[in-house]
Protein backbone atom coordinates (compact mmCIF):
# COMPACT_ATOMS: atom_id res chain seq x y z
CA UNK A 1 22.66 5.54 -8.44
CA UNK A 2 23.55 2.08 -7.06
CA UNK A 3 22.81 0.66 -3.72
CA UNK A 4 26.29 1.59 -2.39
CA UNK A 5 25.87 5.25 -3.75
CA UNK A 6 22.45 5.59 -2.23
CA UNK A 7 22.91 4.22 1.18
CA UNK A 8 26.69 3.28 1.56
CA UNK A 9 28.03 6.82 1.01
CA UNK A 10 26.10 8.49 3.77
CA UNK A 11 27.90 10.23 6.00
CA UNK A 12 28.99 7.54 8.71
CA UNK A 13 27.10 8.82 11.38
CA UNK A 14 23.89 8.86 9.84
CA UNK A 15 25.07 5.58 8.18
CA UNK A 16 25.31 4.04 11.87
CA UNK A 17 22.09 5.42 12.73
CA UNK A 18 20.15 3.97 10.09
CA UNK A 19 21.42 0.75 10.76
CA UNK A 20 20.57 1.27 14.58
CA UNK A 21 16.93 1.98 13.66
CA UNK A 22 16.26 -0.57 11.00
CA UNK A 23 18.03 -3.35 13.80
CA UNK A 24 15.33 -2.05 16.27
CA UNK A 25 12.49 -1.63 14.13
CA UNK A 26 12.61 -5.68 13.15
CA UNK A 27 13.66 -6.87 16.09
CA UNK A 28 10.26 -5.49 17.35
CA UNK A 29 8.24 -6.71 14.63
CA UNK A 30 9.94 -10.59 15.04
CA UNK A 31 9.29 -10.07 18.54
CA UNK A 32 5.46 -9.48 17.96
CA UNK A 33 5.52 -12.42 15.84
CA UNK A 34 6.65 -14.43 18.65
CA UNK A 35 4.50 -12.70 20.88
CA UNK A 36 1.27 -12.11 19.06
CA UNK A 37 1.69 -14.69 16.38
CA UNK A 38 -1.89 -14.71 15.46
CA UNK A 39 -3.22 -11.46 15.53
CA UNK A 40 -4.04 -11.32 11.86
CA UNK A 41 -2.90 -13.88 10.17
CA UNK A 42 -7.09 -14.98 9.14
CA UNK A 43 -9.60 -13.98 6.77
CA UNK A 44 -9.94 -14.50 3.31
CA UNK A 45 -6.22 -14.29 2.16
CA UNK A 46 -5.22 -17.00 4.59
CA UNK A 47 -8.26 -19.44 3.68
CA UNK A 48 -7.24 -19.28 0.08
CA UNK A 49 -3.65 -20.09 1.06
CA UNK A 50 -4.64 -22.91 2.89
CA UNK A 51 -6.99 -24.04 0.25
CA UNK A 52 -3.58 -23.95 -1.87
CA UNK A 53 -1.72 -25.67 -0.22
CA UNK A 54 -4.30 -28.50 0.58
CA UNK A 55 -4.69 -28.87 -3.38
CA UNK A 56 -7.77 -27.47 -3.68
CA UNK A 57 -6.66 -24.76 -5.96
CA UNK A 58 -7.21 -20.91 -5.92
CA UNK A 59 -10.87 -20.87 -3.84
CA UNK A 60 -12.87 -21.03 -0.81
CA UNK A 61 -11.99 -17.31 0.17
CA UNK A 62 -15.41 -17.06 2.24
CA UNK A 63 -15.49 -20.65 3.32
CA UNK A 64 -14.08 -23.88 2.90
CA UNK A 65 -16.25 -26.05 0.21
CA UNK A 66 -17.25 -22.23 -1.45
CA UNK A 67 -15.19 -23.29 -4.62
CA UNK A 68 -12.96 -21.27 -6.89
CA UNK A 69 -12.59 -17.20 -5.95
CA UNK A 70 -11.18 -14.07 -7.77
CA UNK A 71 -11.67 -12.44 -4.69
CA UNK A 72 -8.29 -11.68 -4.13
CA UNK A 73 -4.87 -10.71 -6.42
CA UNK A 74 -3.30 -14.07 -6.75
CA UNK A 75 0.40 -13.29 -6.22
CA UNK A 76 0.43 -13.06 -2.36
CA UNK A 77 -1.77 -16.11 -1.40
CA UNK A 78 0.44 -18.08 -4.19
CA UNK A 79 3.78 -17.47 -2.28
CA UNK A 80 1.80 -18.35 1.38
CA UNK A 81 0.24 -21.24 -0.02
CA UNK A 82 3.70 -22.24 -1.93
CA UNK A 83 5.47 -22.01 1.74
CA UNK A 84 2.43 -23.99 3.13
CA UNK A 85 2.38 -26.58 0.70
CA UNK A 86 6.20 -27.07 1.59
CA UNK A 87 6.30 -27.19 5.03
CA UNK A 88 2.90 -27.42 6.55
CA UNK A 89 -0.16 -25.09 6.89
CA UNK A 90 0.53 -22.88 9.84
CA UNK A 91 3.90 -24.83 10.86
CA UNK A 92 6.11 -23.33 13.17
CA UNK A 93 8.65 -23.19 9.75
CA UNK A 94 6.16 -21.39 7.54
CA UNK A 95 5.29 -19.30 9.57
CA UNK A 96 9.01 -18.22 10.35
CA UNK A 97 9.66 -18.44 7.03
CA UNK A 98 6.45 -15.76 6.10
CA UNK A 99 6.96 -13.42 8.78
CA UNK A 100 10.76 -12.68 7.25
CA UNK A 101 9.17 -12.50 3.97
CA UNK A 102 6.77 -10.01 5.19
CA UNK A 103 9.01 -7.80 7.43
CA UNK A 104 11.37 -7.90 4.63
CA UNK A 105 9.20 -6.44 2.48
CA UNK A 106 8.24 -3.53 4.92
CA UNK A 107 11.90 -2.94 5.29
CA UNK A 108 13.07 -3.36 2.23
CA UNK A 109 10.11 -0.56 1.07
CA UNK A 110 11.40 1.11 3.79
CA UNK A 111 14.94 1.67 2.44
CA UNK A 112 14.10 2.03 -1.07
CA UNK A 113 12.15 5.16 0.06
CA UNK A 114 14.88 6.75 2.19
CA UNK A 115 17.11 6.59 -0.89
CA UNK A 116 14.15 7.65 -2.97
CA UNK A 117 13.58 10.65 -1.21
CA UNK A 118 16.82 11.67 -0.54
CA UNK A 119 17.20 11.63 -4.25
CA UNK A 120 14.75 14.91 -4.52
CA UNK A 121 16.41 16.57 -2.03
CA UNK A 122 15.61 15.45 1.93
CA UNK A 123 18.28 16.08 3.89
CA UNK A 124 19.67 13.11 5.77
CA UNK A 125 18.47 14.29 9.13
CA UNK A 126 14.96 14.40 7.35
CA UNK A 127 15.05 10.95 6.34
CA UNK A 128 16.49 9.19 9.88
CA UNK A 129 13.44 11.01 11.43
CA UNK A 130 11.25 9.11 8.95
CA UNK A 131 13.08 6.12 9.39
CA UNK A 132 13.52 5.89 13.25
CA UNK A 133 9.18 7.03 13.57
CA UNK A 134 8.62 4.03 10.87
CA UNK A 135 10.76 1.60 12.80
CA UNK A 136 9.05 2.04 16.56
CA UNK A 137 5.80 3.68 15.73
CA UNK A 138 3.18 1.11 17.09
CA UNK A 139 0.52 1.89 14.59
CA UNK A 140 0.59 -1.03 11.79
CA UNK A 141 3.18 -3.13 13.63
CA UNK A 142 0.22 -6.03 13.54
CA UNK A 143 -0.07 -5.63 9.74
CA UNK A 144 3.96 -5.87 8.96
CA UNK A 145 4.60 -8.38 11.55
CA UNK A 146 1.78 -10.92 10.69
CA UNK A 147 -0.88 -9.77 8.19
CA UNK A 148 1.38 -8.83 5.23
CA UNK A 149 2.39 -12.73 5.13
CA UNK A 150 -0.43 -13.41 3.69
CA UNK A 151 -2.23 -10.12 2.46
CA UNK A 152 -1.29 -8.05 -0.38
CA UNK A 153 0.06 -4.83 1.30
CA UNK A 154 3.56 -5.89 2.43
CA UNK A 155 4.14 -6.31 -1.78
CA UNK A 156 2.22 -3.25 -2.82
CA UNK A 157 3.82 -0.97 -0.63
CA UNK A 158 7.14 -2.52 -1.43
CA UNK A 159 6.22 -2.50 -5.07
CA UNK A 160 5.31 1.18 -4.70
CA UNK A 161 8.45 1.95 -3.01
CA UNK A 162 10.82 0.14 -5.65
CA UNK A 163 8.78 2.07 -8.89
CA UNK A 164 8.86 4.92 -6.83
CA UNK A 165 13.04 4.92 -6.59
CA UNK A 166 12.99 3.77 -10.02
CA UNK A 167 11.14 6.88 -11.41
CA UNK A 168 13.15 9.22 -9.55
CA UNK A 169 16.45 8.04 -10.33
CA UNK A 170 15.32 8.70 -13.45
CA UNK A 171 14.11 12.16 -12.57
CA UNK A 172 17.36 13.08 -11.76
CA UNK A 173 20.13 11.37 -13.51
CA UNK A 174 20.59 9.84 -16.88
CA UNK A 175 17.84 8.08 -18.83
CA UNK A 176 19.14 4.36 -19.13
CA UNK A 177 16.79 2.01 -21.73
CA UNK A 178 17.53 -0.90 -18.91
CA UNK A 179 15.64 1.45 -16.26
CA UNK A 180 12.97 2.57 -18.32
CA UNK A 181 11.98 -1.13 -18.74
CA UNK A 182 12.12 -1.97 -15.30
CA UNK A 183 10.32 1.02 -14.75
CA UNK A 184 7.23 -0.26 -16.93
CA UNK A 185 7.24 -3.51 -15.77
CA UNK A 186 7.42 -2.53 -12.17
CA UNK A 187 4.41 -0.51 -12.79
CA UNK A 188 2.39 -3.59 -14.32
CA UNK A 189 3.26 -5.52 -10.88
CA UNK A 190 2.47 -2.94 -9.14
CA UNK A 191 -0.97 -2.48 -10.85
CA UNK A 192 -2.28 -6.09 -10.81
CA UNK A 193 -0.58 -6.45 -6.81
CA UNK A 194 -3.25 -2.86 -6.30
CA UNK A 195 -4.86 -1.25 -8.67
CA UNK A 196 -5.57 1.79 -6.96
CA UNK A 197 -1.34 2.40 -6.28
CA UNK A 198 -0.81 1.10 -10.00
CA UNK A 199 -2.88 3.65 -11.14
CA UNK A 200 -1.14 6.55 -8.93
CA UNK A 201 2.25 5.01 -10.46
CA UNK A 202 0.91 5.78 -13.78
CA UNK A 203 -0.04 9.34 -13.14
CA UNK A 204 3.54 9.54 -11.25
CA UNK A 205 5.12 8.21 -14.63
CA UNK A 206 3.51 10.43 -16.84
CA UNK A 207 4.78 13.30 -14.73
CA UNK A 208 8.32 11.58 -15.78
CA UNK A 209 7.30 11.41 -19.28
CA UNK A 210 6.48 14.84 -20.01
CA UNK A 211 9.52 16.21 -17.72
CA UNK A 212 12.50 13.69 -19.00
CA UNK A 213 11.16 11.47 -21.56
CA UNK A 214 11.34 11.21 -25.70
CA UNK A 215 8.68 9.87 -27.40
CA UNK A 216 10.89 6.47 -27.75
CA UNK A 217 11.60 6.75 -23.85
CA UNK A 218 7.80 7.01 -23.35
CA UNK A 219 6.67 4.05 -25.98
CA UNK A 220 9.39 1.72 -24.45
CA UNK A 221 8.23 2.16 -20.67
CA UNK A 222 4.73 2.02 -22.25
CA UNK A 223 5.44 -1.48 -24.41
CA UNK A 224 7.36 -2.54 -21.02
CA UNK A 225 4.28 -2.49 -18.55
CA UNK A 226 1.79 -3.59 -21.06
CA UNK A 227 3.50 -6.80 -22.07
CA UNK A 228 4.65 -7.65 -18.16
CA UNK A 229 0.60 -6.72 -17.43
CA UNK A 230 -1.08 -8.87 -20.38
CA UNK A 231 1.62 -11.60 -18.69
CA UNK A 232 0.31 -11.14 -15.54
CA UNK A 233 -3.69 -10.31 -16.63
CA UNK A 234 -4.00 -12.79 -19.54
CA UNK A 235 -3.53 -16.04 -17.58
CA UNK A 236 -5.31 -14.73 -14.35
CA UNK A 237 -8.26 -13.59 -16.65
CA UNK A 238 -8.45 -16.99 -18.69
CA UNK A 239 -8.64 -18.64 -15.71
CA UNK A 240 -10.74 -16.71 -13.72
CA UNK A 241 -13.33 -17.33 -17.50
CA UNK A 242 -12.50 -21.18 -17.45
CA UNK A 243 -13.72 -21.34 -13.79
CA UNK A 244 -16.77 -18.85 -13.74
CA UNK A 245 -18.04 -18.11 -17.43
CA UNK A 246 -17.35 -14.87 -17.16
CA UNK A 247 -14.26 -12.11 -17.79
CA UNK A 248 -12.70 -11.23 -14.66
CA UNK A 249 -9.60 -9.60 -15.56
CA UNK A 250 -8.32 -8.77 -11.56
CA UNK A 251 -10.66 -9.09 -8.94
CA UNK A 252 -14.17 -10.28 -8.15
CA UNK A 253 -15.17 -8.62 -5.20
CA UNK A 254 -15.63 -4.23 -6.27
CA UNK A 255 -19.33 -4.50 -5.83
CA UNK A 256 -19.00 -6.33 -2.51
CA UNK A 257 -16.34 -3.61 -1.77
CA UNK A 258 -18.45 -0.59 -2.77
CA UNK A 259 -21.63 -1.99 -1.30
CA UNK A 260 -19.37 -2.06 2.41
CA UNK A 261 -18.90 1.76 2.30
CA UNK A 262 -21.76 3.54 0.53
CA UNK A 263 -25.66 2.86 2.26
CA UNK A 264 -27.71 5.15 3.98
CA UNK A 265 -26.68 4.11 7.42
CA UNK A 266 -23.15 5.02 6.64
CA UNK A 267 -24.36 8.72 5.78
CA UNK A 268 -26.98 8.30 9.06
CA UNK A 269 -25.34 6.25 11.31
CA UNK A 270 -23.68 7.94 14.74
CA UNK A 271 -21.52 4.93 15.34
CA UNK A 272 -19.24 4.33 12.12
CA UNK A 273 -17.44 1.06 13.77
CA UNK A 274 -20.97 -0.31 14.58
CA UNK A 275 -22.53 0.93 11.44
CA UNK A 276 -19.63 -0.69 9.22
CA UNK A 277 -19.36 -3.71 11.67
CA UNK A 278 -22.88 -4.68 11.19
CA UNK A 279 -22.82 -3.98 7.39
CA UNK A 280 -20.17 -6.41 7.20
CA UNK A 281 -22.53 -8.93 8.89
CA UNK A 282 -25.21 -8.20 6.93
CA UNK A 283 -23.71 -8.68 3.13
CA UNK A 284 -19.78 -10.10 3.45
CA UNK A 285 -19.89 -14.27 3.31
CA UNK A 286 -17.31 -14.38 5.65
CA UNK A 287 -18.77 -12.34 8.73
CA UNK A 288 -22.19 -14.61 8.82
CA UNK A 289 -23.99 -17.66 7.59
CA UNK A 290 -26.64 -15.50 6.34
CA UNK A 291 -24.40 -13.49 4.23
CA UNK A 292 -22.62 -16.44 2.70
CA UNK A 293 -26.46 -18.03 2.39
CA UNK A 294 -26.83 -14.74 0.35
CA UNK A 295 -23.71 -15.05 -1.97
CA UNK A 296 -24.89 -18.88 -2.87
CA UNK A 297 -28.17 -18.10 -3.31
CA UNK A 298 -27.15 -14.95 -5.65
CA UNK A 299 -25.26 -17.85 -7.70
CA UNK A 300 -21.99 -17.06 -6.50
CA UNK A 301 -19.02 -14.73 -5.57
CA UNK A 302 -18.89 -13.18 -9.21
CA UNK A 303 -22.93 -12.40 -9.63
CA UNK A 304 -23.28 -11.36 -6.07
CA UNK A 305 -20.70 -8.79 -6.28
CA UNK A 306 -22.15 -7.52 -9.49
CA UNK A 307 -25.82 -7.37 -7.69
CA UNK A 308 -24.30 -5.68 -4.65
CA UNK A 309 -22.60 -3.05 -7.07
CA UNK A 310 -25.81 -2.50 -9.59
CA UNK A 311 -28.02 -1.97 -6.23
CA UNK A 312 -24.73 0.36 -4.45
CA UNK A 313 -24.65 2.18 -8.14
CA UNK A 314 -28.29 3.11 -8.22
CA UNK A 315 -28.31 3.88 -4.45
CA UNK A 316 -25.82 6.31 -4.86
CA UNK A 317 -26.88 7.74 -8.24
CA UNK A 318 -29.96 8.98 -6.19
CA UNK A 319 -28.25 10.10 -3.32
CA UNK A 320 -25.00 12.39 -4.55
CA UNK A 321 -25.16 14.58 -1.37
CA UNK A 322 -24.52 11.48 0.91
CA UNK A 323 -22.14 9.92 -1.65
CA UNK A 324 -20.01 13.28 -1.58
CA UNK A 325 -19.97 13.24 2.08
CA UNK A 326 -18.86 9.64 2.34
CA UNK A 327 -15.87 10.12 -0.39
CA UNK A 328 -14.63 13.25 2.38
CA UNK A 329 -14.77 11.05 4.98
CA UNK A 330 -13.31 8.63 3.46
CA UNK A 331 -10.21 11.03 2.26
CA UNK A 332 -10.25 12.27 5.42
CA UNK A 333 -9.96 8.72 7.50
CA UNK A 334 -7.03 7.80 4.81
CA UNK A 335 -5.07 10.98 6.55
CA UNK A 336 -6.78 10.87 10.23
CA UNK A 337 -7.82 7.24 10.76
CA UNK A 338 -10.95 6.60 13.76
CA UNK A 339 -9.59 4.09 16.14
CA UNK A 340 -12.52 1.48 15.40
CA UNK A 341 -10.10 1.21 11.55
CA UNK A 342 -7.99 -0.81 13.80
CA UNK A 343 -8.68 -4.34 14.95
CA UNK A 344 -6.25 -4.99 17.89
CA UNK A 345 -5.98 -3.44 21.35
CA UNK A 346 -4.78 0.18 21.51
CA UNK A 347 -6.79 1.38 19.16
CA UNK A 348 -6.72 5.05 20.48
CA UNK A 349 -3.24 5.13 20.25
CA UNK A 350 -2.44 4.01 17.11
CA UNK A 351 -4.97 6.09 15.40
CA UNK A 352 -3.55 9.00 16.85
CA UNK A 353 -0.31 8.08 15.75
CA UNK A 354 -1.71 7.41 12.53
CA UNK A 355 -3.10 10.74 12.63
CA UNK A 356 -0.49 12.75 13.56
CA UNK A 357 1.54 11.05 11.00
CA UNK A 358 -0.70 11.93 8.53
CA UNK A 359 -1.54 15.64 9.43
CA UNK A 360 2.22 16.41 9.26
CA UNK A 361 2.52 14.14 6.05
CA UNK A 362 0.01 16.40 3.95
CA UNK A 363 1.58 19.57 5.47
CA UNK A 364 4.82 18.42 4.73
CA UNK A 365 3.78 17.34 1.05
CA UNK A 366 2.03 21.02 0.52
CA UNK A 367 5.22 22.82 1.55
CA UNK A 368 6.96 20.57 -0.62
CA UNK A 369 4.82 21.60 -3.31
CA UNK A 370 5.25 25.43 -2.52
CA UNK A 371 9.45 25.02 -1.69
CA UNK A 372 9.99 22.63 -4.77
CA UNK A 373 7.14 21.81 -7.11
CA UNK A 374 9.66 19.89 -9.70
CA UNK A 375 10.27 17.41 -7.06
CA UNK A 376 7.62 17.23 -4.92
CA UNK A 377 5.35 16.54 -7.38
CA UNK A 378 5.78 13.38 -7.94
CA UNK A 379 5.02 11.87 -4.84
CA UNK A 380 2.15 13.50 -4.62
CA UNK A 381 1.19 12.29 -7.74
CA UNK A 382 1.86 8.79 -6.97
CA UNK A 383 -0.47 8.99 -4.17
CA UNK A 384 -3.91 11.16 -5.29
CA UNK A 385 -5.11 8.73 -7.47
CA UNK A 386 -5.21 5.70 -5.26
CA UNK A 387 -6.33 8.17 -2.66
CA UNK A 388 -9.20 9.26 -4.54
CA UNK A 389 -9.95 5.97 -5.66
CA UNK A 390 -9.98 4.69 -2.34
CA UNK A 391 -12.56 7.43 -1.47
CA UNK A 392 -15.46 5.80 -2.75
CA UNK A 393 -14.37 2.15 -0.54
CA UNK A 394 -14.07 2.13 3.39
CA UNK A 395 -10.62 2.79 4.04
CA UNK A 396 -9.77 -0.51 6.77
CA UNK A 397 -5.99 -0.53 8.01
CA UNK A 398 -4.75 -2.78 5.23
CA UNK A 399 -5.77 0.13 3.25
CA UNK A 400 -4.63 3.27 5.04
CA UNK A 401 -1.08 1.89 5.47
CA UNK A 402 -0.43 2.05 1.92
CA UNK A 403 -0.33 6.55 2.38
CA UNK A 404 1.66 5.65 6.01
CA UNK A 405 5.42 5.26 4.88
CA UNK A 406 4.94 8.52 2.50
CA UNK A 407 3.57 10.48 4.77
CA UNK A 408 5.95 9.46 7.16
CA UNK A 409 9.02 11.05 5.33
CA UNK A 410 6.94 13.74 4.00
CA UNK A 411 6.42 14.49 7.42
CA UNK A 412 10.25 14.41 8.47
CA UNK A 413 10.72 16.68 5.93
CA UNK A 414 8.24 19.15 7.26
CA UNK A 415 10.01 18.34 11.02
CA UNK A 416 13.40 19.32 9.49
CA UNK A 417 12.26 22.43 8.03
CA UNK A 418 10.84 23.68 11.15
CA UNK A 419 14.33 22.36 12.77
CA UNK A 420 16.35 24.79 10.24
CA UNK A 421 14.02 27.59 11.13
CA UNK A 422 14.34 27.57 14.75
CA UNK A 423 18.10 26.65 14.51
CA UNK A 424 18.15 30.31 11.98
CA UNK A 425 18.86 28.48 9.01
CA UNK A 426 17.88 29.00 5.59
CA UNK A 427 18.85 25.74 4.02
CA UNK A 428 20.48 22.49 4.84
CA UNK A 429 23.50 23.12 2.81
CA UNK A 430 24.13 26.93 4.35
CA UNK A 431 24.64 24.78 7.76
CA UNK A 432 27.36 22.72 6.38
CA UNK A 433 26.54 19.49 8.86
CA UNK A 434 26.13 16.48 6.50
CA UNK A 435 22.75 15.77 8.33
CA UNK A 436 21.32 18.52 6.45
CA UNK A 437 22.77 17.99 2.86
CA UNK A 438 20.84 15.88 0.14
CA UNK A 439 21.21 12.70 -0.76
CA UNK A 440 20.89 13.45 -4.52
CA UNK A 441 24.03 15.10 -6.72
CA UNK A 442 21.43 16.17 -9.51
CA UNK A 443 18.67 18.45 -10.03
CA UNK A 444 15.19 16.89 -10.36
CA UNK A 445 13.61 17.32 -13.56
């Protein structure tokens, strides 16, 4: 199914719609660029771009002068520094220049899944609803507009979006050997862009395996992802060894990570935004000279991280209770965020957004399950690993929006079923309006 076959041969009206939608939703996002052009373009991601772009290499991701860093996946800051480098750190130009590159990303994810989706089975009236809630729901508008120039999750979720339409064109038409490599190699990207989604892409594809695939389908998207990864891992790794004596094969900073969420206070503590905003004070280099005093004196980013995690490991080996009810709360804030997970203004109303976005996500991706377990399972299988890997970290915005865009059109779905019930409906296609028909001409296996 081609671009013109998944989008072009809508029905015109919903064709015009979409359009409509998309038109608004990044008109609002350039305008908050314009508007709030700083609001989270900082932090570690952005001094490491900088640091590129000045010539100082991959490093200082907690200072400037820190030295080299693995705290990050190197793909994002490489294109932001690249830009930088260019024309100019923080020009009026690169900055222009990285806010289309992030919004285009968001879109472009956002697209891929509509046709995704309506290839196992949303109706087109399902999909708009996802679409138009996406394009002026306030909730991450900070993140697409500005963050995701720099930061990882503009890519992942794009990445995500693209493997996801990949594996269910697959699903439901013919198996092409051209496809099942892209497949693998998007899933490598994916993987070494975030883990955690790389991880729920391989569950997701091994769903596809045992439903569609031969054995030589399976070995070639399997010899696919691994070369594209040791492409991607080998040089990263080697470097990451030249520069710290040590194997590093993605990232630096898990213990750091892991140390954030899981302490006694979080388990204690009344006040999660204070408790986590003073833990962040009290260990992460960036938040406080004492911290970063810490990391040095630790002899480094690399053996502080792996302190912080042996002292976080043992600490929670003796403490399972308030591990377990951390990993629930966690699950539970990846669905119904608190406002303090947001950084800007409105944080009461973009939580609730969040949250209602959520609540009728996992609803709609149950009665998915239930109504159509062949297709519905495979989003949900792309998305309970990284969720349950994310359960054990602090779930932060950058994090949470990864689930957003699902649970967005898993969510219209639910909305449209509950339209065809009122309206006395049994199914889309019984109503014979074109809002309520498929995309997809196939079966999902």
């Amino acid at each position: 199914m081609t671009w013109s076959r998944g989008l072009l041969a809508e029905p015109r009206r919903a064709r015009t719609l979409l359009i409509l939608f998309v038109l608004l939703g990044v008109s609002l996002r350039l305008a908050w660029a314009i508007f709030r052009p700083d609001s989270g373009a900082s932090g570690e991601a952005a001094f490491v771009a900088e640091a590129l772009a000045d010539g100082r290499g991959f490093a200082d991701a907690y200072a400037r002068g820190q030295g080299p860093t693995a705290h990050l996946s190197p793909i994002s800051p490489l294109i932001a520094g690249g830009v930088y480098a260019l024309f100019g750190v923080r020009s009026a130009l690169s900055e222009s220049l990285l806010t289309l590159w992030s919004v285009g990303l968001v879109f472009g994810a956002f697209l891929l899944l509509y046709r995704a989706f309506g290839r196992i089975g949303l109706s087109t009236r399902a999909r708009l609803i996802a679409i138009l809630f996406l394009c002026v729901a306030p909730t991450y508008i900070a993140q697409e507009a500005v963050d995701f120039r720099i930061w990882e999750g503009g890519l992942a979720i794009f990445l995500a979006a693209l493997f996801f339409d990949r594996a269910m064109k697959l699903a439901t038409g013919p198996v092409d050997r051209g496809q099942l490599i892209i497949l693998g190699a998007v899933a490598a990207l994916l993987f070494f862009v975030n883990p955690p989604l790389g991880l729920g892409a391989g569950l997701c594809g091994l769903v596809l395996a045992v439903r569609r695939f031969t054995l030589r389908d399976t070995l070639l998207v399997c010899v696919s992802g691994l070369v594209c990864l040791a492409a991607l891992v080998g040089p990263w790794a080697y470097r990451n060894y030249q520069v710290f004596g040590e194997f590093v094969p993605l990232r630096s900073n898990a213990g750091l990570e892991l140390a954030l969420a899981n302490h006694q206070a979080a388990v204690d503590g009344a006040d999660q935004g204070q408790v986590f905003e003073q833990r962040l004070k009290d260990i992460h280099p960036t938040q406080t000279a004492a911290a970063f005093a810490k990391m040095k004196a630790a002899g480094g980013e690399v053996p502080y991280a792996r302190k912080l995690g042996q002292e976080t490991k043992a600490w929670m080996a003796s403490n399972k209770a308030g591990v377990a009810k951390l990993a629930l709360r966690h699950l539970r804030q990846i669905v119904i965020p608190d406002p303090w997970q947001f950084a800007n203004r409105a944080k009461t109303l973009r939580a609730a957004v969040a949250g209602l976005a959520g609540v009728l996500g996992l609803i709609g991706l149950a009665l998915g399950l239930l109504s159509d377990r062949r297709a519905w399972l495979y989003p949900v299988a792309l998305l309970v690993v990284p969720a349950l890997a994310l359960s054990f970290f602090q779930p932060v915005s950058r994090y949470t929006y990864l689930f957003f865009p699902f649970f967005a059109f898993a969510g219209g779905y639910l909305i449209d079923r509950c339209w065809l019930a009122v309206m006395g409906r049994r199914s889309g296609r019984e109503s014979g309006n074109p809002m309520d028909a498929p995309l997809s001409p196939g079966s999902v296996a």
